[in-house]
C-alpha atoms as a PDB file:
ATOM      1  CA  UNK A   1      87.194  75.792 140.618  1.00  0.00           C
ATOM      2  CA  UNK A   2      85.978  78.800 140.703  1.00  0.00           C
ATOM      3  CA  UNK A   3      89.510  80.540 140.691  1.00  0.00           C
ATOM      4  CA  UNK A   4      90.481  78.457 137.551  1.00  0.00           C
ATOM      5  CA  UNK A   5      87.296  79.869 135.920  1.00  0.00           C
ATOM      6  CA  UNK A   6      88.191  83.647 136.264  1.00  0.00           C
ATOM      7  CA  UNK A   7      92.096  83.172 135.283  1.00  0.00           C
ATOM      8  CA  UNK A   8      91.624  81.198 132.327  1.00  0.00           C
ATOM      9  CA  UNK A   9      89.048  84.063 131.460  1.00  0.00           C
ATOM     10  CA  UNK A  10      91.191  87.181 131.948  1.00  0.00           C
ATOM     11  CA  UNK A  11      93.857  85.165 129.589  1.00  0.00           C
ATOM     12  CA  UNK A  12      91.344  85.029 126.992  1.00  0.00           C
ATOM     13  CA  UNK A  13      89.967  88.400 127.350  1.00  0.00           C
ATOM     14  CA  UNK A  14      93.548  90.002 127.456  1.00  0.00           C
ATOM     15  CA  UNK A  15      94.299  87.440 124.127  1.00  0.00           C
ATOM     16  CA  UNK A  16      90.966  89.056 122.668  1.00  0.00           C
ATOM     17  CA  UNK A  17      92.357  92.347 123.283  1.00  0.00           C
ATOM     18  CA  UNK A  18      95.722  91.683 121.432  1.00  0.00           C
ATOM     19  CA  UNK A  19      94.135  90.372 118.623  1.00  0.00           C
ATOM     20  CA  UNK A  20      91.561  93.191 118.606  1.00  0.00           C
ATOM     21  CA  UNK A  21      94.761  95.439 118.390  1.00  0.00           C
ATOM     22  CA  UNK A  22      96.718  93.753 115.820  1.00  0.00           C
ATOM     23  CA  UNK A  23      93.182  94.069 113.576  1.00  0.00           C
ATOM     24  CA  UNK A  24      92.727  97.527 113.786  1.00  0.00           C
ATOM     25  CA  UNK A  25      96.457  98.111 113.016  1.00  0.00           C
ATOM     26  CA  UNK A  26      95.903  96.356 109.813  1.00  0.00           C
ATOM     27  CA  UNK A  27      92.845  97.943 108.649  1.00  0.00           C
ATOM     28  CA  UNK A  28      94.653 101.589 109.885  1.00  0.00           C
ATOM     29  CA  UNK A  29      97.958 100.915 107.592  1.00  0.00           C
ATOM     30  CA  UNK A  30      95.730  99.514 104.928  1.00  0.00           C
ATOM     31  CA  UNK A  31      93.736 102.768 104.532  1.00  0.00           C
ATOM     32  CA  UNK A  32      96.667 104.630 104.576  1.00  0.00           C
ATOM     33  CA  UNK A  33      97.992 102.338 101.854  1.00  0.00           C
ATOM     34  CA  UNK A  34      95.028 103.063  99.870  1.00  0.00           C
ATOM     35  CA  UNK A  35      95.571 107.018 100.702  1.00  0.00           C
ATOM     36  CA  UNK A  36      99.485 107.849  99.759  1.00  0.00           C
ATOM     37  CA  UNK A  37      99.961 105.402  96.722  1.00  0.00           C
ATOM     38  CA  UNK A  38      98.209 107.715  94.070  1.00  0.00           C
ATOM     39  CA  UNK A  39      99.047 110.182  91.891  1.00  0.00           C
ATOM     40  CA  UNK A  40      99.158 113.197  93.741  1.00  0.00           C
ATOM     41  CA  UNK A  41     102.598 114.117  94.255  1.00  0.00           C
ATOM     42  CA  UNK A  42     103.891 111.643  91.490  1.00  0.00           C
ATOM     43  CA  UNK A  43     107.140 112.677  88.911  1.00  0.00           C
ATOM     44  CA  UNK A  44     105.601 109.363  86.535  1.00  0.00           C
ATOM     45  CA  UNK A  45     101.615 108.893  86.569  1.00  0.00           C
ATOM     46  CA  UNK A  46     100.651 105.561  86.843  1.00  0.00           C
ATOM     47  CA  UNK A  47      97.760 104.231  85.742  1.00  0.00           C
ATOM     48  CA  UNK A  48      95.076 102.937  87.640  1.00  0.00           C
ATOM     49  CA  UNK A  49      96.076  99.379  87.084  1.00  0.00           C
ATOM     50  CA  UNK A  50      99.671  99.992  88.140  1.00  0.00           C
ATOM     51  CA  UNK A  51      98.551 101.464  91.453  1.00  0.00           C
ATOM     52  CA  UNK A  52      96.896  98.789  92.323  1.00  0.00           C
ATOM     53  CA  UNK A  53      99.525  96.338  91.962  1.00  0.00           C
ATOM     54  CA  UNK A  54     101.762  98.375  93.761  1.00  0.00           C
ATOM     55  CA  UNK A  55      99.156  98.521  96.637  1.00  0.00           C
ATOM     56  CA  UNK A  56      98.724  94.403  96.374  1.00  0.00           C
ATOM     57  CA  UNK A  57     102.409  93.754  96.829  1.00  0.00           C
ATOM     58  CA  UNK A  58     102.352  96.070  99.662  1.00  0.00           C
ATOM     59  CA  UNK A  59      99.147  94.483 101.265  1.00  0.00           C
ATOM     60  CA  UNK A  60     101.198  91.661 100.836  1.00  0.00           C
ATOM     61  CA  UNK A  61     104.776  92.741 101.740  1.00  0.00           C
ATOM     62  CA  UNK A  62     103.898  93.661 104.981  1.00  0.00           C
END
């Protein structure tokens, strides 16, 4: 029983850690989102309302 116990545990904790992964991938490519789609380096300036659509459909693109 015992043995059951600590396998089924290490497959949850090594799920946890994938999952824990895939989150902090998110959050990094949606602050870098949030970074490189301004205005900085731009040929047209957008306004603010255009850069944020073009950051939603990437949020949701990917």
């Amino acid at each position: 029983m015992g043995f059951k116990n600590n396998a089924s545990y290490d497959r949850l904790w090594e799920a946890r850690k994938v999952w824990g992964g895939i989150v902090n991938t998110s959050r990094s490519l949606t602050i870098m989102l949030n970074d490189y789609v301004n205005n900085e380096h731009a040929k047209k300036i957008l306004s603010d309302q255009e850069l944020f659509e073009i950051r939603r459909h990437l949020y949701c693109v990917t």
